[in-house]
C-alpha atoms as a PDB file:
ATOM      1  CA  UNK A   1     -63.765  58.944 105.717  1.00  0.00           C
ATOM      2  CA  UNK A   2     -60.377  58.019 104.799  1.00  0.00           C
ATOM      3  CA  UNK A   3     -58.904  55.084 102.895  1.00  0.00           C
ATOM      4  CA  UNK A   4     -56.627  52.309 104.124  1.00  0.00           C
ATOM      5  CA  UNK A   5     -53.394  53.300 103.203  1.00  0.00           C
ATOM      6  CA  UNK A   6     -51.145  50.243 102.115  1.00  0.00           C
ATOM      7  CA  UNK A   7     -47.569  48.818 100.585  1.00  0.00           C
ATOM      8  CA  UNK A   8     -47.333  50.985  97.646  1.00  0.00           C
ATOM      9  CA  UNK A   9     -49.115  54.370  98.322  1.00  0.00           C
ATOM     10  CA  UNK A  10     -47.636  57.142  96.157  1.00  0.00           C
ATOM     11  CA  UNK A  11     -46.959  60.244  98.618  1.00  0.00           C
ATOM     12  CA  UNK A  12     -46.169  63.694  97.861  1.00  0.00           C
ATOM     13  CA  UNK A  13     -44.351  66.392  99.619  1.00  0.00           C
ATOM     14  CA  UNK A  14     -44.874  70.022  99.009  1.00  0.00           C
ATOM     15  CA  UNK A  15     -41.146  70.482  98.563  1.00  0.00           C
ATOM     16  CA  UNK A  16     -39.875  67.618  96.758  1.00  0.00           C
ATOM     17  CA  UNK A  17     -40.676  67.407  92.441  1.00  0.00           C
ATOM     18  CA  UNK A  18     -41.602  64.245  92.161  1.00  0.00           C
ATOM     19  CA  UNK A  19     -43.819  61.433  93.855  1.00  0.00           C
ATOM     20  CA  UNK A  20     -42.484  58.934  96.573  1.00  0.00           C
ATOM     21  CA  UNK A  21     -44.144  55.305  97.631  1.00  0.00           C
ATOM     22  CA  UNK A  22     -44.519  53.699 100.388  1.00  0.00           C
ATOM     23  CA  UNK A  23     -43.467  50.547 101.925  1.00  0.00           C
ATOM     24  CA  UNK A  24     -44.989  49.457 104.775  1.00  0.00           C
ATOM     25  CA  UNK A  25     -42.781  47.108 107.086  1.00  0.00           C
ATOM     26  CA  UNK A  26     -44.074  47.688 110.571  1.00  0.00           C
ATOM     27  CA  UNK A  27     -46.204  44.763 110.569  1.00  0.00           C
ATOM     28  CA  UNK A  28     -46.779  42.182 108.233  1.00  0.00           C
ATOM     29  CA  UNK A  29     -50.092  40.074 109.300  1.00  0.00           C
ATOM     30  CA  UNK A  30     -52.502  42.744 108.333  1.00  0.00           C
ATOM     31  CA  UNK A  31     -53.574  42.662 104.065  1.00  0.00           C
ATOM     32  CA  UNK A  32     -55.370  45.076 102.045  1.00  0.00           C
ATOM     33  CA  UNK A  33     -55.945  43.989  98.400  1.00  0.00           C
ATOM     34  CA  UNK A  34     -53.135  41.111  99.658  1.00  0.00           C
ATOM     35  CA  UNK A  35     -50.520  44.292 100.616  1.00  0.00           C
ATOM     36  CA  UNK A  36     -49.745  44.890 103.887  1.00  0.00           C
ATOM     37  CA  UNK A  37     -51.585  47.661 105.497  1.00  0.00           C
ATOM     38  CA  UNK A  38     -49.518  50.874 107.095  1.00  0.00           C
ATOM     39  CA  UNK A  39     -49.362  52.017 110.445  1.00  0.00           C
ATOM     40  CA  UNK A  40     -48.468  55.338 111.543  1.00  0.00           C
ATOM     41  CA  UNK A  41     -44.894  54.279 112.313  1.00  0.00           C
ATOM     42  CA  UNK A  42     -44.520  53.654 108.600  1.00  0.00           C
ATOM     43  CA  UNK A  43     -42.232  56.860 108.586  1.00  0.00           C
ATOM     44  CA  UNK A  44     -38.594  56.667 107.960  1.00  0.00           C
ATOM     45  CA  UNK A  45     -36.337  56.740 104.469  1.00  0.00           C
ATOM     46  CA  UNK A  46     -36.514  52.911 104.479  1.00  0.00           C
ATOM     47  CA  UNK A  47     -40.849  53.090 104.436  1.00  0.00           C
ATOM     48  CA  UNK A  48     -40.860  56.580 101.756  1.00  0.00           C
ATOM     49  CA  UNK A  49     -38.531  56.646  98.754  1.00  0.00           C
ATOM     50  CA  UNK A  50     -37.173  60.034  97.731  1.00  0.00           C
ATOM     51  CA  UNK A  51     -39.325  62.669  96.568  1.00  0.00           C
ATOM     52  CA  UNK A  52     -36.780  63.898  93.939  1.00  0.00           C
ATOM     53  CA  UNK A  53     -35.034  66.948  94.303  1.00  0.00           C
ATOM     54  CA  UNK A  54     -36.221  69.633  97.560  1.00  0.00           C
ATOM     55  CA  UNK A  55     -36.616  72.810  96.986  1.00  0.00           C
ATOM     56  CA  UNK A  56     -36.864  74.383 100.327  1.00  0.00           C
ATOM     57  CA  UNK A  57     -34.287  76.995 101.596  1.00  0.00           C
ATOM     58  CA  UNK A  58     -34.949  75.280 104.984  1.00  0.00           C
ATOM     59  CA  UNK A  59     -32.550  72.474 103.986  1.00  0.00           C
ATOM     60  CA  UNK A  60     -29.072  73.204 104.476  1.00  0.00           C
ATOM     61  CA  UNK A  61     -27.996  71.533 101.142  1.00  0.00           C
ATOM     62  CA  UNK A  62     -30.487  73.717  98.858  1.00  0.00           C
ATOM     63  CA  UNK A  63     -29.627  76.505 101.372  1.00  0.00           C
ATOM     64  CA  UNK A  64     -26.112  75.722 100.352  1.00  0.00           C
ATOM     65  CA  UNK A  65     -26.237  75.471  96.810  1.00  0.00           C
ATOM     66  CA  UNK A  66     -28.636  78.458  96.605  1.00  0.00           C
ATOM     67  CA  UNK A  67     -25.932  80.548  97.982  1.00  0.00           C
ATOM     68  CA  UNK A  68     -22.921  79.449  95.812  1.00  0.00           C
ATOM     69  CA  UNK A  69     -24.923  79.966  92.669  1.00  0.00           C
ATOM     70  CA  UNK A  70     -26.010  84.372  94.108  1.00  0.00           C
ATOM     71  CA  UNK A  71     -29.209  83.226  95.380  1.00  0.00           C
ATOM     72  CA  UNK A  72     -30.774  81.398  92.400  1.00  0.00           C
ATOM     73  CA  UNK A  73     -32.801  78.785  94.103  1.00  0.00           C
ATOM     74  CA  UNK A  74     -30.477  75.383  93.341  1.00  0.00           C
ATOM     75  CA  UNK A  75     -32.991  72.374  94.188  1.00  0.00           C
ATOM     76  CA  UNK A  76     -30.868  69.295  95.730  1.00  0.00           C
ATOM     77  CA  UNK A  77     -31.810  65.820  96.208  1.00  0.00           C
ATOM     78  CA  UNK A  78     -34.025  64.945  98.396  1.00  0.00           C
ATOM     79  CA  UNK A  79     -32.996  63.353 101.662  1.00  0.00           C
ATOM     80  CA  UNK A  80     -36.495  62.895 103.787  1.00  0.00           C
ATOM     81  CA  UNK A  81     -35.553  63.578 107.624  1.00  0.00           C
ATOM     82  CA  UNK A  82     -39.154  63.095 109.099  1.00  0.00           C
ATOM     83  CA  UNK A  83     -40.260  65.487 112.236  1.00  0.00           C
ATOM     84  CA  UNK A  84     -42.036  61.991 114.050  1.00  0.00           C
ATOM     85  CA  UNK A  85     -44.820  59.792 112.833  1.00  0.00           C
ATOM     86  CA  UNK A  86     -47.305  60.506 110.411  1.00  0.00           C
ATOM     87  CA  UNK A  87     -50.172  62.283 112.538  1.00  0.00           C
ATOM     88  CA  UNK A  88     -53.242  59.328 112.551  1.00  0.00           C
ATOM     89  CA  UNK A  89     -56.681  60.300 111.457  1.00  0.00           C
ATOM     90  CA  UNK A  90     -58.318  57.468 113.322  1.00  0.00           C
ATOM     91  CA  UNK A  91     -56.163  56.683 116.345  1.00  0.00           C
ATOM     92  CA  UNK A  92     -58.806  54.164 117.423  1.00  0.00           C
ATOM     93  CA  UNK A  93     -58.394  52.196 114.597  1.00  0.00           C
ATOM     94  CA  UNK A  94     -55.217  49.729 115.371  1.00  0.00           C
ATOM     95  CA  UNK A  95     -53.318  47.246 113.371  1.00  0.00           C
ATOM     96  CA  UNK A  96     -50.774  45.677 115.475  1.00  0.00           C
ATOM     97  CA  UNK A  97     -51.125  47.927 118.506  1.00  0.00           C
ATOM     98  CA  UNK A  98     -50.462  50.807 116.277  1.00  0.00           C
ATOM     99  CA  UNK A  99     -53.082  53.355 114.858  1.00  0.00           C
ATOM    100  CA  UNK A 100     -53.642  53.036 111.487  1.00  0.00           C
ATOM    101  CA  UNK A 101     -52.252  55.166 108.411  1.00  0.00           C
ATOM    102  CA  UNK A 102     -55.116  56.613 106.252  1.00  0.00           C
ATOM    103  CA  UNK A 103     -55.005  58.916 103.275  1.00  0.00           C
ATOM    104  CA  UNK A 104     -56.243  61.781 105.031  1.00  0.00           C
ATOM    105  CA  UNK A 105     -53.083  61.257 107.615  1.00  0.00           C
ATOM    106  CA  UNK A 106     -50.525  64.088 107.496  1.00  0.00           C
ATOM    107  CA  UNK A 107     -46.098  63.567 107.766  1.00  0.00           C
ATOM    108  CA  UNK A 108     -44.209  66.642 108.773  1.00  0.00           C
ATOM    109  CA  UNK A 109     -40.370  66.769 107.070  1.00  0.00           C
ATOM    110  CA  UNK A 110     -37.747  68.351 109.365  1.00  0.00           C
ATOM    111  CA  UNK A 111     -37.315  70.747 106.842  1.00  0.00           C
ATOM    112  CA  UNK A 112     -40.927  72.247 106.675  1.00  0.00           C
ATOM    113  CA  UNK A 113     -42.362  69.962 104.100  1.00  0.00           C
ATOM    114  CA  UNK A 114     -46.244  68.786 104.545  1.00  0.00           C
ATOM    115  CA  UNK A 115     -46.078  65.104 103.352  1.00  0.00           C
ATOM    116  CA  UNK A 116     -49.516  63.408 102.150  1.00  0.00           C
ATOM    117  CA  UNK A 117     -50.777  60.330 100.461  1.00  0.00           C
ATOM    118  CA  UNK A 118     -51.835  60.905  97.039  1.00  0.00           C
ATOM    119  CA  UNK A 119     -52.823  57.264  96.144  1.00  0.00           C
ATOM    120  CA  UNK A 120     -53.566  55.043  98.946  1.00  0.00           C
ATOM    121  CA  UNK A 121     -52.169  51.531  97.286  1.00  0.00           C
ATOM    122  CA  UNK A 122     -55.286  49.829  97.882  1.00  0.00           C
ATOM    123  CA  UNK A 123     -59.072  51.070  96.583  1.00  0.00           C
ATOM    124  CA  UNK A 124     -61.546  48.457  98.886  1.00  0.00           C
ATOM    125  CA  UNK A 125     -60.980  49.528 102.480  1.00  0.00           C
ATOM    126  CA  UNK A 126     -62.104  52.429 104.000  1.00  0.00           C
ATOM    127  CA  UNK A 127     -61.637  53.540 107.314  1.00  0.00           C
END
């Protein structure tokens, strides 16, 4: 059993160096602990902050900088281009016609990173 995830989850990806949070702003009448709750279409840069710099050759800028500096792996910000939605753990469970996002749910990056919730933003619901 999973945890609600809600408006101010800290994420993680296994390429970036630092943590990320979460905003959730695809709906607005659901609360948990008074925050809205996330769906699964809480994916995009405006929904996940930065997760500091990425260190996967995968993206072009770290590819990039990798190269100029005779292949001494050159970590560059992070700019998050997710690969869809975040892939629900209980796709019966809607909020708003949309499943909802739990902290066992899964976001792929478009560069290879896995991207999970580490702290769900809310403690009382469980899904």
């Amino acid at each position: 059993m999973g945890q609600l995830v809600a408006s101010g989850a800290v994420c993680m990806c296994t390429f970036g160096t630092a943590p990320g949070n979460l905003n959730a702003t695809s709906q607005v009448t659901c609360l948990a602990e008074g925050k809205p709750a996330a769906t699964i279409q809480d994916s995009t840069p405006i929904n996940i902050t930065p997760f500091g710099m990425c260190t996967t050759l995968s993206n072009p800028q770290v590819a990039a900088a990798t190269a100029a500096a005779l292949g001494v792996l050159t970590p560059q910000p992070c700019m998050m281009v997710a690969a869809g939605t975040w892939i629900p753990t209980k796709p019966t469970v809607l909020i708003g016609g949309k499943p909802c996002l739990t902290s066992e749910s899964k976001l792929m990056c478009s560069y290879g990173g896995c991207i999970s919730i580490t702290v769900p933003g809310q403690m009382k619901v469980i899904v």
